[in-house]
Protein backbone atom coordinates (compact mmCIF):
# COMPACT_ATOMS: atom_id res chain seq x y z
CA UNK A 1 -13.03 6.99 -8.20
CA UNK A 2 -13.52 10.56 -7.55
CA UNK A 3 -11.28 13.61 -7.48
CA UNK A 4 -11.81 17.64 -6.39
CA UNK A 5 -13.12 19.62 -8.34
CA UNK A 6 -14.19 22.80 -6.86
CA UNK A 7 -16.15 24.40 -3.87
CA UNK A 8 -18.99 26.82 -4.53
CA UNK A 9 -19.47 29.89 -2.18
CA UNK A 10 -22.82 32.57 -3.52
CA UNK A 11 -21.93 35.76 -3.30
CA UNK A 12 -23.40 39.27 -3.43
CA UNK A 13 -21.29 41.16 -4.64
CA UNK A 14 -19.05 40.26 -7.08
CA UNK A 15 -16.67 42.70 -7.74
CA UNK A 16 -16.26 43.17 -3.56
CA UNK A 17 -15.61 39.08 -3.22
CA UNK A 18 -13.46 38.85 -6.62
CA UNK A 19 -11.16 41.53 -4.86
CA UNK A 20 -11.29 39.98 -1.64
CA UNK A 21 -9.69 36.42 -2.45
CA UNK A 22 -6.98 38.29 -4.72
CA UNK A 23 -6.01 40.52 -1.80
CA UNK A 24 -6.56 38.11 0.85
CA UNK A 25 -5.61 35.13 -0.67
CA UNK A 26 -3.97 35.83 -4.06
CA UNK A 27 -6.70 33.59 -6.16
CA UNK A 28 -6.97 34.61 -9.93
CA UNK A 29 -9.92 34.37 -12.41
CA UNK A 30 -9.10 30.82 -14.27
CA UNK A 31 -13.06 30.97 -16.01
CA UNK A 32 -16.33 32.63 -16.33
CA UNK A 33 -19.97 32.14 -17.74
CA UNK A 34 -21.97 35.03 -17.81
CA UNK A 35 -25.79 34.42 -17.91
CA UNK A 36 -29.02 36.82 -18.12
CA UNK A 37 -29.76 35.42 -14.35
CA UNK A 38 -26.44 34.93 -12.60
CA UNK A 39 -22.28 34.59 -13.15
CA UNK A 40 -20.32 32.16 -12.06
CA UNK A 41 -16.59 32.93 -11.45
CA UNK A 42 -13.79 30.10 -10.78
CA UNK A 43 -10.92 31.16 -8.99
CA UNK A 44 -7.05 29.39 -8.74
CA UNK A 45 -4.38 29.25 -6.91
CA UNK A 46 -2.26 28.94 -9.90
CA UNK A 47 -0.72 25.72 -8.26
CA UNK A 48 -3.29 23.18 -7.90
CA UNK A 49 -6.59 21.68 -10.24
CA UNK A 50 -8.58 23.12 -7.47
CA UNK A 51 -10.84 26.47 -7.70
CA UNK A 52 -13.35 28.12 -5.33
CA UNK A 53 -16.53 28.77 -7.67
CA UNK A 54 -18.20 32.08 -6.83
CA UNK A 55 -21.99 32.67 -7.61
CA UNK A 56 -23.18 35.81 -8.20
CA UNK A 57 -27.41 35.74 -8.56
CA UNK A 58 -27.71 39.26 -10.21
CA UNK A 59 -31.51 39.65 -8.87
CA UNK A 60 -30.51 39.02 -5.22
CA UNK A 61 -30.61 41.58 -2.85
CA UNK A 62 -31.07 39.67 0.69
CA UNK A 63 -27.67 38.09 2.54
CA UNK A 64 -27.21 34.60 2.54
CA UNK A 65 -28.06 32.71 5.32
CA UNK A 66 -24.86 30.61 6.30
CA UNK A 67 -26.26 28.88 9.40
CA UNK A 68 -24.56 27.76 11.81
CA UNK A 69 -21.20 28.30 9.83
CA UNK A 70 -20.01 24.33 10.85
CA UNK A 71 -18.25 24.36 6.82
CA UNK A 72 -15.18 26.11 5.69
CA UNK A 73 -12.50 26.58 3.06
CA UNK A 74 -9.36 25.64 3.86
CA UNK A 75 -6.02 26.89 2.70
CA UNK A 76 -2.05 26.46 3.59
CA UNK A 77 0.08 29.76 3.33
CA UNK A 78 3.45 29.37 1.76
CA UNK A 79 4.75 32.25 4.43
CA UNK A 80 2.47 31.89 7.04
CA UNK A 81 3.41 34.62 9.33
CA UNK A 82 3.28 37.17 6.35
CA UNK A 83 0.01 36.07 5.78
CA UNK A 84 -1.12 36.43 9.00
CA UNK A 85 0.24 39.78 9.06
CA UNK A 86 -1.80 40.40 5.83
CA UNK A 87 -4.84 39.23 7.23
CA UNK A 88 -4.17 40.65 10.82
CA UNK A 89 -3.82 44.61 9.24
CA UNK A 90 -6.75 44.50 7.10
CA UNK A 91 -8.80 43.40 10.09
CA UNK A 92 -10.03 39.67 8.27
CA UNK A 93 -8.90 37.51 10.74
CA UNK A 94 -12.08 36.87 12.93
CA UNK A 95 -11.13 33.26 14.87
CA UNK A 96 -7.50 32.05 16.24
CA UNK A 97 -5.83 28.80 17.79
CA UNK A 98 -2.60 29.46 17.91
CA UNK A 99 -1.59 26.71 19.20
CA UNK A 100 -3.25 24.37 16.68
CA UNK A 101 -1.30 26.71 14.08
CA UNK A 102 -4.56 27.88 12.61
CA UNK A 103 -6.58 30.66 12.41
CA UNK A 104 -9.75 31.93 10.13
CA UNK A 105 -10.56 34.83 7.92
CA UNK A 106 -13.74 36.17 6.53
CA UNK A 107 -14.87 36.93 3.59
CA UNK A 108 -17.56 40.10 2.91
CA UNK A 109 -20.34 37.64 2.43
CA UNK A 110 -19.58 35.94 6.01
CA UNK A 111 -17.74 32.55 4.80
CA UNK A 112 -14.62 31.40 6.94
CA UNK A 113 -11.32 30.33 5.71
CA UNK A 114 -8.81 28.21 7.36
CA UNK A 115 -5.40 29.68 6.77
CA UNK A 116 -3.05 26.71 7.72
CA UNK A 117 0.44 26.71 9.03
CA UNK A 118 1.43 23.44 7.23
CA UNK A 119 0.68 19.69 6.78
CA UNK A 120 1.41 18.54 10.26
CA UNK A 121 -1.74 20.09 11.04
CA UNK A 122 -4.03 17.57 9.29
CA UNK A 123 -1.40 14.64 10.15
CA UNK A 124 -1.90 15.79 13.74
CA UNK A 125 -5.47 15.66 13.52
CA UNK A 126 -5.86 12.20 12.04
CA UNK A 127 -3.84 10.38 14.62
């Protein structure tokens, strides 16, 4: 059997992304390992097991190539609307569907997240 564990995202700049999920998303520092080549940061949500694991390679000075951008991250907002409002005024939101209840933000490195409504989102999809 296998559970979650986390989702890894690099980054390049550290500081930039580490205040970009508090501010956008409200995700705190739960650990960190510090090495001569890189840091890895794990964020929480302070409510699940779950954490998004960001990789800083400190001799990287090139963008990541993301592809295609067919992955994301997906989160559900306790207050939706307020979130969108949130997202919507700092300019992050960069893809809507309204009417699926959805829409995505991005982070400074390029990676989307799903923001949610609820759970009758994924029950609606897997009918």
């Amino acid at each position: 059997m296998f559970t979650f564990n986390h989702f890894n995202f690099n980054v390049k700049d550290l500081d930039r992304s580490l205040k970009f999920y508090h501010d956008a998303l409200g995700l705190t520092e739960v650990s960190r390992k510090d090495n001569p080549e890189f840091t890895i940061v794990f964020l929480g949500d302070g409510k699940t097991g779950f954490r998004l694991e960001l990789t800083f390679l400190k001799n990287r000075t090139e963008a990541y190539d993301l592809g295609e951008q067919e992955y994301h991250l997906a989160m559900t907002a306790d207050d939706y609307e307020k979130a969108h409002e949130l997202h919507r005024k700092n300019g992050w939101i960069c893809f809507e569907n309204p009417g699926m209840g959805i829409y995505f933000i991005e982070d400074p490195d390029g990676y989307w997240i799903e923001i949610v409504r609820d759970g009758s989102y994924m029950q609606a999809r897997t009918k």
